[in-house]
C-alpha atoms as a PDB file:
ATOM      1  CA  UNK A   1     102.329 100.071  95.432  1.00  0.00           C
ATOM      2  CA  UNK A   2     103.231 103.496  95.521  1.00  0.00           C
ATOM      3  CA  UNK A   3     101.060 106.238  94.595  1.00  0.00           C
ATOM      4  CA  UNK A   4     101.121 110.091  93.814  1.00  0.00           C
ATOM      5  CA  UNK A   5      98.562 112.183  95.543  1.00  0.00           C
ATOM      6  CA  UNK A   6      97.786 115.665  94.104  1.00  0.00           C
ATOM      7  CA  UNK A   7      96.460 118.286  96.358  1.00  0.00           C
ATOM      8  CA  UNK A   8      95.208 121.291  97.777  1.00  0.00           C
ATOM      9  CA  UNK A   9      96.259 122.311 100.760  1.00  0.00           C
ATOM     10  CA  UNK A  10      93.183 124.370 102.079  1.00  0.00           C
ATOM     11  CA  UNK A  11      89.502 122.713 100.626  1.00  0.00           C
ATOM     12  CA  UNK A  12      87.753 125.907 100.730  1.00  0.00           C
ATOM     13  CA  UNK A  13      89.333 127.510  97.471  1.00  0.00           C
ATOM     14  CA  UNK A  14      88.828 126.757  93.952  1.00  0.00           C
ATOM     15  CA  UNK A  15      91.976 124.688  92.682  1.00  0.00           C
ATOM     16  CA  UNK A  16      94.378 126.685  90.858  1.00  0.00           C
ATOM     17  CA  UNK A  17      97.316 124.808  89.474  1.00  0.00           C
ATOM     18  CA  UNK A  18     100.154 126.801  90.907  1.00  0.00           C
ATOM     19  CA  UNK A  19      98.892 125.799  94.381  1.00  0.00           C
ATOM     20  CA  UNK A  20      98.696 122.375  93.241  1.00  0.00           C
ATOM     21  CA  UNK A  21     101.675 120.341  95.801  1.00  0.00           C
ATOM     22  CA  UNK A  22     101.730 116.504  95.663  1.00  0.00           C
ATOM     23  CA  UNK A  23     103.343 113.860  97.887  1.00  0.00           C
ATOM     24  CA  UNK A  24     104.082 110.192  97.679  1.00  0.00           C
ATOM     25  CA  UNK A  25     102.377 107.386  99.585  1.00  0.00           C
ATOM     26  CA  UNK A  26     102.697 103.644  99.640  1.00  0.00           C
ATOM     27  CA  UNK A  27      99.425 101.999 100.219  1.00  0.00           C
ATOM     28  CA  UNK A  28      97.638  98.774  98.492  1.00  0.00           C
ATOM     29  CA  UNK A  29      94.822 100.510  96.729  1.00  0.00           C
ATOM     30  CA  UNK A  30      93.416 103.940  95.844  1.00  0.00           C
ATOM     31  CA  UNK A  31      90.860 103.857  98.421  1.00  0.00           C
ATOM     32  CA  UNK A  32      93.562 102.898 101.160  1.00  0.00           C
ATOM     33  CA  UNK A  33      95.052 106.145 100.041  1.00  0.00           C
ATOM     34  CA  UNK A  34      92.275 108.179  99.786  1.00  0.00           C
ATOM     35  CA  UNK A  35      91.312 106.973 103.545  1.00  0.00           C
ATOM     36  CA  UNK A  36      94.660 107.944 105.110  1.00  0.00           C
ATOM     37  CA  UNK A  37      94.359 111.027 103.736  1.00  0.00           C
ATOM     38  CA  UNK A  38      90.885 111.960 104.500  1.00  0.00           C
ATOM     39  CA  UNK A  39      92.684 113.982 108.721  1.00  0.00           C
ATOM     40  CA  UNK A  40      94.543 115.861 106.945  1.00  0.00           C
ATOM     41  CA  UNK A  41      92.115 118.161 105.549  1.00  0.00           C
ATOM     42  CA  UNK A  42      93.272 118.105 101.758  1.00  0.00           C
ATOM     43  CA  UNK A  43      91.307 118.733  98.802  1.00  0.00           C
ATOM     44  CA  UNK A  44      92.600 115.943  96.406  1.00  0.00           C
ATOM     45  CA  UNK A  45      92.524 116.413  93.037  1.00  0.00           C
ATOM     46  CA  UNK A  46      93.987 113.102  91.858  1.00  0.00           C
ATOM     47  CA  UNK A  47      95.242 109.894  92.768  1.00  0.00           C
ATOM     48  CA  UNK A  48      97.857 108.318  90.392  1.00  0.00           C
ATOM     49  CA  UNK A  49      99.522 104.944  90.612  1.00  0.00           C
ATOM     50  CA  UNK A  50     103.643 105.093  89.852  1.00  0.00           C
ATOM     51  CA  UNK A  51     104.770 101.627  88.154  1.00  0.00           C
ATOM     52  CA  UNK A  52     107.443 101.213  85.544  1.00  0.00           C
ATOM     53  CA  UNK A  53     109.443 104.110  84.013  1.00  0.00           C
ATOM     54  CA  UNK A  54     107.125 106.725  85.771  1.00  0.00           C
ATOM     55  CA  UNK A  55     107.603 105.384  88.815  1.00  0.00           C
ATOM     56  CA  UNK A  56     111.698 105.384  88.347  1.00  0.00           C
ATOM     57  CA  UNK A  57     110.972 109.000  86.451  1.00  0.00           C
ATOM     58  CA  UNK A  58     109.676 110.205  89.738  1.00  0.00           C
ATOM     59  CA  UNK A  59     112.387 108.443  92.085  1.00  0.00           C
ATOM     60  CA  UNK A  60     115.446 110.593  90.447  1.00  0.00           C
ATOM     61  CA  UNK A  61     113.220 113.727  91.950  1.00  0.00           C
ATOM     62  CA  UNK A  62     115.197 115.066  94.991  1.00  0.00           C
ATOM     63  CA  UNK A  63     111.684 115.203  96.772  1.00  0.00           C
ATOM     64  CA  UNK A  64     110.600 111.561  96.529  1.00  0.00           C
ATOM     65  CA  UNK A  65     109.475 110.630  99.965  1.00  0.00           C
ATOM     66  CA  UNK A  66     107.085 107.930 100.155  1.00  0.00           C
ATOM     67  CA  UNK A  67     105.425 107.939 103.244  1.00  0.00           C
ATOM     68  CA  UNK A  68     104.112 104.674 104.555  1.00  0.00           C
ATOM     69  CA  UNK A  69     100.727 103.062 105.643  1.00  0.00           C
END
């Protein structure tokens, strides 16, 4: 399954949605996500799983990389 993580990039300031960058991961479950993540120093905001049209939506994007588990 691929997924679409929303984040911060530094955890010590308030969110602010201009700041807000996401990137694509392919894991098995929310929590396998949320675990690879967890070096990189991110504050998350959200976690969303890509199926269907969304998912195809969000392949046409010229910055769909999905990096792997």
């Amino acid at each position: 399954m691929i997924y679409k993580v929303f984040y911060q990039e530094n955890p010590l300031e308030v969110p602010v949605r201009e700041n807000t960058k996401s990137l694509y991961i392919e894991a098995s479950s929310e929590r396998e996500v949320r675990f690879a993540l967890k070096d990189r120093n991110y504050n998350v905001e959200f976690v969303q799983l890509l199926e269907g049209n969304h998912l195809t939506y969000e392949q046409a994007n010229e910055n769909f990389i999905v990096e792997k588990q």
